[in-house]
N, C-alpha and C. Protein backbone atom coordinates (compact mmCIF):
# COMPACT_ATOMS: atom_id res chain seq x y z
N UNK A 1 -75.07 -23.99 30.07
CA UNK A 1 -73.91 -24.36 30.86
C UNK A 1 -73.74 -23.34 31.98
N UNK A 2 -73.11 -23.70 33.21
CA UNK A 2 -73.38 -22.94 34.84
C UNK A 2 -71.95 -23.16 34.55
N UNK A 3 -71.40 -21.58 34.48
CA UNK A 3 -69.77 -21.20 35.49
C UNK A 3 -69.87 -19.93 36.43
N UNK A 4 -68.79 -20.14 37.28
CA UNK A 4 -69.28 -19.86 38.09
C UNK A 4 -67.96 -18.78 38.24
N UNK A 5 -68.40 -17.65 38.93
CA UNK A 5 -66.95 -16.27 38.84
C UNK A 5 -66.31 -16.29 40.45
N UNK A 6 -64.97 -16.24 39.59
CA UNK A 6 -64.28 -17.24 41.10
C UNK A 6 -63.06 -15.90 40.99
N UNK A 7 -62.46 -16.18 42.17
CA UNK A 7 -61.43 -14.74 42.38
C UNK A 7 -59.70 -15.84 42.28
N UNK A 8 -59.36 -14.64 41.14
CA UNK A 8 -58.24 -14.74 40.76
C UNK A 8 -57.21 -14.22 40.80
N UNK A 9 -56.33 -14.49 42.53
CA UNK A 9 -55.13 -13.12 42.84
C UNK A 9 -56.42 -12.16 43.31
N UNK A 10 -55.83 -10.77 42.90
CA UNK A 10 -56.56 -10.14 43.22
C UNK A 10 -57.62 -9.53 43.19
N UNK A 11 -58.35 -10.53 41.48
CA UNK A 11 -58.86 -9.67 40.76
C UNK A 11 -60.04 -11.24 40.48
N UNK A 12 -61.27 -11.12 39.51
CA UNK A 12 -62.28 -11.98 39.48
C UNK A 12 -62.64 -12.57 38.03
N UNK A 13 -62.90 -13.67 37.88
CA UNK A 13 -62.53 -14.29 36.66
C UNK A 13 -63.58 -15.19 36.28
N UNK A 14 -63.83 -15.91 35.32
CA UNK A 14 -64.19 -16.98 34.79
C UNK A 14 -63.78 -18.06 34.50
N UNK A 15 -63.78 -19.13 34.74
CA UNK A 15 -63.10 -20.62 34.37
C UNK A 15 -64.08 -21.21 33.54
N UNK A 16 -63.27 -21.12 31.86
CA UNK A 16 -63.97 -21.48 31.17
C UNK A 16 -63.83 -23.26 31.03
N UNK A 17 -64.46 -24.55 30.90
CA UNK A 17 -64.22 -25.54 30.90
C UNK A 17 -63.39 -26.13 29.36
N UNK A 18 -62.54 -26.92 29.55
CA UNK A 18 -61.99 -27.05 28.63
C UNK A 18 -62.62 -27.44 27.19
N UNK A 19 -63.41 -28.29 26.89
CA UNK A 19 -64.60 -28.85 26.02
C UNK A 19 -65.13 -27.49 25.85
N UNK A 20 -65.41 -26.22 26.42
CA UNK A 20 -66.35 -25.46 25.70
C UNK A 20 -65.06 -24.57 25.12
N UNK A 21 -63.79 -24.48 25.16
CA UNK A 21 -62.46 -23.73 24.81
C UNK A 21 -62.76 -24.27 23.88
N UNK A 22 -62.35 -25.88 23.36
CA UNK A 22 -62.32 -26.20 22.30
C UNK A 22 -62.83 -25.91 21.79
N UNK A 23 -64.34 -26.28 21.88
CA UNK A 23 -65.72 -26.27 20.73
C UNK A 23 -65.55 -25.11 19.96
N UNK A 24 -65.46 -23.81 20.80
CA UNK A 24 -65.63 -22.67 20.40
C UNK A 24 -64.20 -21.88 20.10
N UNK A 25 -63.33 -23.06 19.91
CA UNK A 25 -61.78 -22.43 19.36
C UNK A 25 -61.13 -21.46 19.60
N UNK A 26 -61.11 -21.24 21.18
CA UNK A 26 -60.95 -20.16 22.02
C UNK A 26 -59.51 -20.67 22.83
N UNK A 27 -58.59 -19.98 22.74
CA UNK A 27 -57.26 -20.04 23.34
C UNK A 27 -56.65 -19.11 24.32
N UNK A 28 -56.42 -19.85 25.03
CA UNK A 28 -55.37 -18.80 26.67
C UNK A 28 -54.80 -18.29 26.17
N UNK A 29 -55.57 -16.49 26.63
CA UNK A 29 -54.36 -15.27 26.13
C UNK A 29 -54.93 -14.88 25.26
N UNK A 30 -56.66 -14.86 24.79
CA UNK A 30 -56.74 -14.59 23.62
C UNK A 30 -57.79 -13.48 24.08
N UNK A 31 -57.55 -11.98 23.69
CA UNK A 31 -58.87 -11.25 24.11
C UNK A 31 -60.03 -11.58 23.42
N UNK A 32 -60.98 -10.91 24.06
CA UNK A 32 -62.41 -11.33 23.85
C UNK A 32 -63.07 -10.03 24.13
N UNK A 33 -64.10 -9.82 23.19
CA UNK A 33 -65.07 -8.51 23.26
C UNK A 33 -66.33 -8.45 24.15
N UNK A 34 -66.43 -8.07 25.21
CA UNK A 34 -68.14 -8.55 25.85
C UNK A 34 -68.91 -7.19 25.36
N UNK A 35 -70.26 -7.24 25.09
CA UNK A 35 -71.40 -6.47 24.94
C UNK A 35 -72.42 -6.95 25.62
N UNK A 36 -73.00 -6.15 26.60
CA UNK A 36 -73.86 -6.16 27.60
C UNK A 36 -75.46 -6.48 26.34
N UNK A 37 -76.04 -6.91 26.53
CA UNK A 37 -77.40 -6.95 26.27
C UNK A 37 -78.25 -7.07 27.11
N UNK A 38 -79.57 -6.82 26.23
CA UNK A 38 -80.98 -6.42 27.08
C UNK A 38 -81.33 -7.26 27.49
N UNK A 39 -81.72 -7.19 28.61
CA UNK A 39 -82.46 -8.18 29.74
C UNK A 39 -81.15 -8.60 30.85
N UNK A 40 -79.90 -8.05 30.99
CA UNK A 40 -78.78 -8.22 31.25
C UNK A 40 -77.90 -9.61 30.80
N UNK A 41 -78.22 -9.96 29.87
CA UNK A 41 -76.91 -10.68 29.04
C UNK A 41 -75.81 -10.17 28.26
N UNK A 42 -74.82 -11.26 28.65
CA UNK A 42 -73.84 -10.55 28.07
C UNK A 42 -73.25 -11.74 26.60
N UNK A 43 -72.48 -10.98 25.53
CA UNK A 43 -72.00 -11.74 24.47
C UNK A 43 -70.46 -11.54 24.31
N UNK A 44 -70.17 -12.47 24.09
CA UNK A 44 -68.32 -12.42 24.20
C UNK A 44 -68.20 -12.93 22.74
N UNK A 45 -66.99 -11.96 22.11
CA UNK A 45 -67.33 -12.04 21.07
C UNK A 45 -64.92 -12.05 20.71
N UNK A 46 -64.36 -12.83 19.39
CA UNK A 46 -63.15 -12.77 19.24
C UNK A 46 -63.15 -11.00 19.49
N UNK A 47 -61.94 -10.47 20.33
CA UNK A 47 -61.58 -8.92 19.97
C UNK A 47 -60.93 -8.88 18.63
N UNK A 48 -61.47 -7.61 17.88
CA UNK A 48 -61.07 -6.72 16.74
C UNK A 48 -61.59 -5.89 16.70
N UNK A 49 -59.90 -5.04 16.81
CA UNK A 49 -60.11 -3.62 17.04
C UNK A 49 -60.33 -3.06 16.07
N UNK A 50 -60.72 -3.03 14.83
CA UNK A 50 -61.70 -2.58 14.08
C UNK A 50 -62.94 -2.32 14.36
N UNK A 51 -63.81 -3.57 14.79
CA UNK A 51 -64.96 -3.44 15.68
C UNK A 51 -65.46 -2.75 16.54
N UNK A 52 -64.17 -2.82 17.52
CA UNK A 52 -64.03 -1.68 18.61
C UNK A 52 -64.15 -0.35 18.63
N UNK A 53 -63.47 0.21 17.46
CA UNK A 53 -63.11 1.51 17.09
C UNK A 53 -64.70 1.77 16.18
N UNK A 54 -65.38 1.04 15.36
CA UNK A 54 -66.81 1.32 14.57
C UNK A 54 -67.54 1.53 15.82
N UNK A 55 -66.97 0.31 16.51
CA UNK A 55 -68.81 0.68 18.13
C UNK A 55 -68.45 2.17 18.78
N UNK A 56 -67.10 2.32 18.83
CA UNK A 56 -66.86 3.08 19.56
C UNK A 56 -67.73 4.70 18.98
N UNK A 57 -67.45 4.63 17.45
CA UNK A 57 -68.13 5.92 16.50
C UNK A 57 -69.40 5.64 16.70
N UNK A 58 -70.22 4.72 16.84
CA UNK A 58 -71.99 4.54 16.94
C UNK A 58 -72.08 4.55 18.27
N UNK A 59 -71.73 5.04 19.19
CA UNK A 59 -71.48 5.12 20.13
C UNK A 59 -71.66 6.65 20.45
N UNK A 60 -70.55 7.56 19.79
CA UNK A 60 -70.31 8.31 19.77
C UNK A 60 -71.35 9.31 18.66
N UNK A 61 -72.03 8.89 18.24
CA UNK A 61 -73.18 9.11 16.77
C UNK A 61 -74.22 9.21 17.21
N UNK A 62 -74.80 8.11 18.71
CA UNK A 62 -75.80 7.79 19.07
C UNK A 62 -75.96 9.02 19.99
N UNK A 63 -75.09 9.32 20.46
CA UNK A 63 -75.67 10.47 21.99
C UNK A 63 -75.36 11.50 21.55
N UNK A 64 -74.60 11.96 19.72
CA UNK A 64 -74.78 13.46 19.56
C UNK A 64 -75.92 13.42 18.83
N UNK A 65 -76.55 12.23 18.25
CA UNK A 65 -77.80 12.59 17.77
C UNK A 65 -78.94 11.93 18.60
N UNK A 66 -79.19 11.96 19.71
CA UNK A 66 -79.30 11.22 20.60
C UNK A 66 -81.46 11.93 20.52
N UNK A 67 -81.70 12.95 20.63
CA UNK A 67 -83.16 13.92 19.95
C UNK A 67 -83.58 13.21 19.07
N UNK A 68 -82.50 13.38 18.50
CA UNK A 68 -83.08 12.96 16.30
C UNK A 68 -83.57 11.86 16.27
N UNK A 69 -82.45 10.71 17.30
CA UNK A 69 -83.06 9.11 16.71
C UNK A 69 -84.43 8.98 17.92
N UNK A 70 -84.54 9.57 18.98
CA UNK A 70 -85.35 9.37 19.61
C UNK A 70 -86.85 9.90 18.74
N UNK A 71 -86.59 10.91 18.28
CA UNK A 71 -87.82 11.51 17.73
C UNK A 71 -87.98 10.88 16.54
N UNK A 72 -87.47 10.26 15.86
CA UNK A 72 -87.62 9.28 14.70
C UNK A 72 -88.19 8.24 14.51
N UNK A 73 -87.84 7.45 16.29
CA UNK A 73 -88.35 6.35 16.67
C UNK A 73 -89.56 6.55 17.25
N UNK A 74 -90.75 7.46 17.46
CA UNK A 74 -91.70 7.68 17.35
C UNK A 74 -92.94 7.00 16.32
C-alpha cells in the first residue's frame, strides 16, 4: 500500500486510509512505536511504555558493552 507524507499545520504527517485503521484496529489519538530497520524500513508498533523503557536499557547495554558484543560477534 502507497501513502504518501503530506504537511499538517505546521508539522508532517501520514494519512492513514480508513480500511487499513480498521483492519489493523488502530484508533485517532492512539500512540504508536516506530523502529527504524535495516535496509531503511520502518515498523510501527501499539506504544507501551514498558517496551520503551526495556529498548531504552538494551540500548543503553549495547554501547556500554559495545567491545564485548563486537568481539563476540567475531
Amino acid at each position: 500500500m502507497k501513502i504518501e507524507i503530506k504537511k499538517i499545520g505546521n508539522s508532517d504527517g501520514l494519512l492513514l486510509p480508513k480500511e487499513l485503521m480498521q483492519r489493523l484496529d488502530l484508533k485517532r489519538g492512539q500512540e504508536l512505536h516506530v523502529t527504524e530497520l535495516a535496509g531503511g524500513g520502518l515498523q510501527l508498533m501499539p506504544y507501551d511504555p514498558d517496551f520503551e523503557e526495556t529498548m531504552k536499557i538494551a540500548d543503553q547495554t549495547m554501547d556500554q558493552y559495545r567491545d564485548t558484543l563486537a568481539a563476540l560477534a567475531k
